[in-house]
Protein backbone atom coordinates (compact mmCIF):
# COMPACT_ATOMS: atom_id res chain seq x y z
CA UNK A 1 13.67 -0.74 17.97
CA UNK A 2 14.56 -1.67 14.77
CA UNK A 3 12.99 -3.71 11.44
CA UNK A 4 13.79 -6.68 13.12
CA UNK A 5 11.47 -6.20 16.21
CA UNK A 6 8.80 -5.56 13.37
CA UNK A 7 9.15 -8.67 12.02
CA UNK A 8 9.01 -10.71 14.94
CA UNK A 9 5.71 -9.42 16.12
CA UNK A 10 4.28 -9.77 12.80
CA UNK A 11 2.03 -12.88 13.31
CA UNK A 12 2.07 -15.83 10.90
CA UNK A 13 -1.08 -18.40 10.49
CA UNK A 14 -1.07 -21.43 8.27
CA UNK A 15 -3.94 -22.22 5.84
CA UNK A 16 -5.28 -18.80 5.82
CA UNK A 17 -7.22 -17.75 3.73
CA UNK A 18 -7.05 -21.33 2.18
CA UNK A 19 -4.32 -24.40 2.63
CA UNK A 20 -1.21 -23.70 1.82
CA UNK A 21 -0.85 -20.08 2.25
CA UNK A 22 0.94 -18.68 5.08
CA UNK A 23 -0.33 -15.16 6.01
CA UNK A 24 1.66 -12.34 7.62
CA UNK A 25 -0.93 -10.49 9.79
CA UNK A 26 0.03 -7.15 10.46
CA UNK A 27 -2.45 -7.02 13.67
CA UNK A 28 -0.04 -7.67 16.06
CA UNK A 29 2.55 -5.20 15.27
CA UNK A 30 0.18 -2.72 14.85
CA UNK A 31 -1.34 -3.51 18.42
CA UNK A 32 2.17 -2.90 19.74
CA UNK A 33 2.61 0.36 20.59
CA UNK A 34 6.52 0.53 19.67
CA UNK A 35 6.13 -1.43 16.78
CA UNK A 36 3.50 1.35 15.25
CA UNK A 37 5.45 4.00 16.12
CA UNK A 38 8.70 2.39 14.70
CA UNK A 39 6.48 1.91 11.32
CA UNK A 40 5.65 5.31 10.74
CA UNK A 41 9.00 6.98 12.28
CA UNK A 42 10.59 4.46 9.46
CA UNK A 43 8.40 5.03 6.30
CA UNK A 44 8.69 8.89 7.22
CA UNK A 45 12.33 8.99 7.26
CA UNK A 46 12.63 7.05 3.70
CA UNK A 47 10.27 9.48 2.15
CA UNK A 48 10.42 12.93 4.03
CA UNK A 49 12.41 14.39 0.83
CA UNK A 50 10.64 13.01 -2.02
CA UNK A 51 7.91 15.69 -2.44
CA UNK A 52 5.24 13.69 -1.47
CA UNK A 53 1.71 15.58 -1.68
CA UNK A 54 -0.74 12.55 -1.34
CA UNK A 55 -0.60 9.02 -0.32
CA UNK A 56 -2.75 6.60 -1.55
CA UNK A 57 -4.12 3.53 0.57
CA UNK A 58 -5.38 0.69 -0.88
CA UNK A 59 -8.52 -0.82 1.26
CA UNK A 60 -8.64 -1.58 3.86
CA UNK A 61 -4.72 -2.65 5.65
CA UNK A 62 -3.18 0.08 3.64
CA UNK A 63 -5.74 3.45 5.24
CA UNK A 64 -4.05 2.66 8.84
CA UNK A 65 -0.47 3.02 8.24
CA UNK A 66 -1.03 5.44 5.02
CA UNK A 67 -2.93 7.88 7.51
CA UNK A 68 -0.86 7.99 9.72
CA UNK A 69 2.38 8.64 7.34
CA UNK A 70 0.69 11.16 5.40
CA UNK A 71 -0.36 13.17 8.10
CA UNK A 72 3.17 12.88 9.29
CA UNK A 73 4.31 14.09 5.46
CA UNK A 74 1.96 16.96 5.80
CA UNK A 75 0.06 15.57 2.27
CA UNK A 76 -3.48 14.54 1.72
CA UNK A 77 -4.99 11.27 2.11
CA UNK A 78 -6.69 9.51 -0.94
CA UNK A 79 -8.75 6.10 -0.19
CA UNK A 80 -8.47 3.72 -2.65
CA UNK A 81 -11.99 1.41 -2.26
CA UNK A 82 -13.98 -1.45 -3.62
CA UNK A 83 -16.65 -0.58 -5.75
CA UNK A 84 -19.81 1.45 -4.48
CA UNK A 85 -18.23 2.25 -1.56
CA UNK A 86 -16.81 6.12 -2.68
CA UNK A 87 -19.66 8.60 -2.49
CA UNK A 88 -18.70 10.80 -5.72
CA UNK A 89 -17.34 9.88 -9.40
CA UNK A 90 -14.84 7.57 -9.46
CA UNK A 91 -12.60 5.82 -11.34
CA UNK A 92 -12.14 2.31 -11.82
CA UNK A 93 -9.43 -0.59 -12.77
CA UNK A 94 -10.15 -4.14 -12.99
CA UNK A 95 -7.42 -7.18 -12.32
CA UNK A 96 -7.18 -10.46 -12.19
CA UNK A 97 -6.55 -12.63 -9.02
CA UNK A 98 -5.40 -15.99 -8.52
CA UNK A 99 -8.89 -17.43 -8.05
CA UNK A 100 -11.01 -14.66 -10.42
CA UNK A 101 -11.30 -10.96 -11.31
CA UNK A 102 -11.87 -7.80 -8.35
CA UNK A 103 -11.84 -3.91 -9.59
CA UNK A 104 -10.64 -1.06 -7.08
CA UNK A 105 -11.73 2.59 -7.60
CA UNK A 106 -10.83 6.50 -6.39
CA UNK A 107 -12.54 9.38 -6.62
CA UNK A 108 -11.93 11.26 -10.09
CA UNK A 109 -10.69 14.50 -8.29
CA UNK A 110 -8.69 12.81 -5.79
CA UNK A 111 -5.23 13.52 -7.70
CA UNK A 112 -3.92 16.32 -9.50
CA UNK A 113 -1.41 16.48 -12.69
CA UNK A 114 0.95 17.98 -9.70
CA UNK A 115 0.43 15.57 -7.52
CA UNK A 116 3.72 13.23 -6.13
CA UNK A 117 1.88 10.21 -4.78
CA UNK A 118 2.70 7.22 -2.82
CA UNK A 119 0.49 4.21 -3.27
CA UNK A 120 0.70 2.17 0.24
CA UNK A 121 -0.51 -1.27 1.53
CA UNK A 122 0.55 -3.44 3.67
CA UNK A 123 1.61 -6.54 1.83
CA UNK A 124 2.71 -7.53 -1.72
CA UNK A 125 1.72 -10.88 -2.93
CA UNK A 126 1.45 -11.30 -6.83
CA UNK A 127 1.22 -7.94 -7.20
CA UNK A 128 -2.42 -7.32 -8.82
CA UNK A 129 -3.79 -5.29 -6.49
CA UNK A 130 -1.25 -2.85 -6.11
CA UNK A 131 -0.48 -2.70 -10.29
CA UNK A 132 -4.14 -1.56 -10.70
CA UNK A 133 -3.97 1.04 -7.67
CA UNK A 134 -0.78 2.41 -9.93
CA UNK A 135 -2.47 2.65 -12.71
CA UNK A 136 -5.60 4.79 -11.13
CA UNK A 137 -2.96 7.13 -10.18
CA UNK A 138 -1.22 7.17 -13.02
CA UNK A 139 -4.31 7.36 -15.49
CA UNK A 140 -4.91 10.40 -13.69
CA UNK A 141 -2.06 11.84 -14.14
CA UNK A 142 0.39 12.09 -11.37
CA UNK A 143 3.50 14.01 -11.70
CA UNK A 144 5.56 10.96 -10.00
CA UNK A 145 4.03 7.49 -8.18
CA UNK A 146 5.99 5.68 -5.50
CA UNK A 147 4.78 2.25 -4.48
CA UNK A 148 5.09 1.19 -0.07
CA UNK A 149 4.46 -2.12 1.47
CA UNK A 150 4.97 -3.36 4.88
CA UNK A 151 5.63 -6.48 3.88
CA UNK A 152 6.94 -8.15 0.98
CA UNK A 153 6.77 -11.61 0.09
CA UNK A 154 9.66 -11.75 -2.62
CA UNK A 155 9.37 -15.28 -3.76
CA UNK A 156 5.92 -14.40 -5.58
CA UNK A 157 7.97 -11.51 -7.41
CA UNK A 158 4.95 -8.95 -7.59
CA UNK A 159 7.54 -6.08 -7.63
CA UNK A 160 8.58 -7.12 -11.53
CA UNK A 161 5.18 -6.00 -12.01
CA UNK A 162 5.30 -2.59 -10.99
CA UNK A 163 8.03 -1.07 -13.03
CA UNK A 164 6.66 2.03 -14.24
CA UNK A 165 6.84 3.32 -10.74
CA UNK A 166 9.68 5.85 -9.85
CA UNK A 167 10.48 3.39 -6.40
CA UNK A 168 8.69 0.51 -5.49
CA UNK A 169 10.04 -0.24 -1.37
CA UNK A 170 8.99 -2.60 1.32
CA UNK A 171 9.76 -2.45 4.40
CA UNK A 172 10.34 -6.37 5.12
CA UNK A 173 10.48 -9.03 3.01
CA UNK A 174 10.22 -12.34 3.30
């Protein structure tokens, strides 16, 4: 098993969501039982000795793998959401997209000032998404933020936008 097995059972379909764009579903390597494990054996070995305390999933690709790897870290999970969808005081970051504007939000309490968090999806595009989930963490106040993707699609360069991150790593790129 190795990253290479990942990426050939990672699934690619044309014209979704619109024409043009070729999306990397993640479905089929996470319905493959060796594929999943290989995942979260993988992501646990890179970060086992960076102190991590909580990892942060952005909704909804990035609670499946992010679960499972911080239970595996033996940190807390923290669910980063759409709006109205967190039950107590949150926090909120807004960010432009391609086609218009979308906001994420956490819960207020959801990271300490001693906190060492990794902020995990599955994919980097542009990068907006995952530059406003840094930010929540970082506005409040996390000792140190690394950033985790599955996939990478390089050629859209969304990890020059995440620079004030201690590591930003993906697991495949394409």
């Amino acid at each position: 098993m190795n990253l290479e097995y990942v990426k050939s059972v990672v699934r690619n379909v044309p014209d979704f969501p619109k024409p043009g764009i070729q999306f990397k579903d993640i479905t089929t390597a996470l319905k493959d039982p060796k594929a999943l494990s290989f995942m979260v054996d993988h992501l646990y070995e890179h970060y086992k000795n960076k102190g991590i305390t909580k990892v942060a999933g952005i909704e909804s690709r990035g609670f499946i793998i992010g679960a499972a790897l911080a239970a595996r870290l033996g940190a807390g999970f923290v669910l980063i959401r759409k709006p109205g969808k967190l039950p107590a005081d949150t926090i909120q970051k807004s960010y432009q997209l391609e086609y218009g504007e979308d906001t994420i939000e956490m819960h207020k309490d959801a990271i300490g000032k001693e906190d060492v968090v990794l902020v995990h999806d599955d994919l980097l595009a542009t990068g907006g998404t995952a530059l406003a989930a840094l930010e929540l963490v970082q506005e409040v106040g996390a000792k140190e933020v690394y950033v985790n993707f599955l996939i990478e699609l390089a050629f859209l360069n969304g990890t020059e936008r995440l620079s004030s991150a201690k590591e930003v790593y993906s697991m495949i790129s394409y």
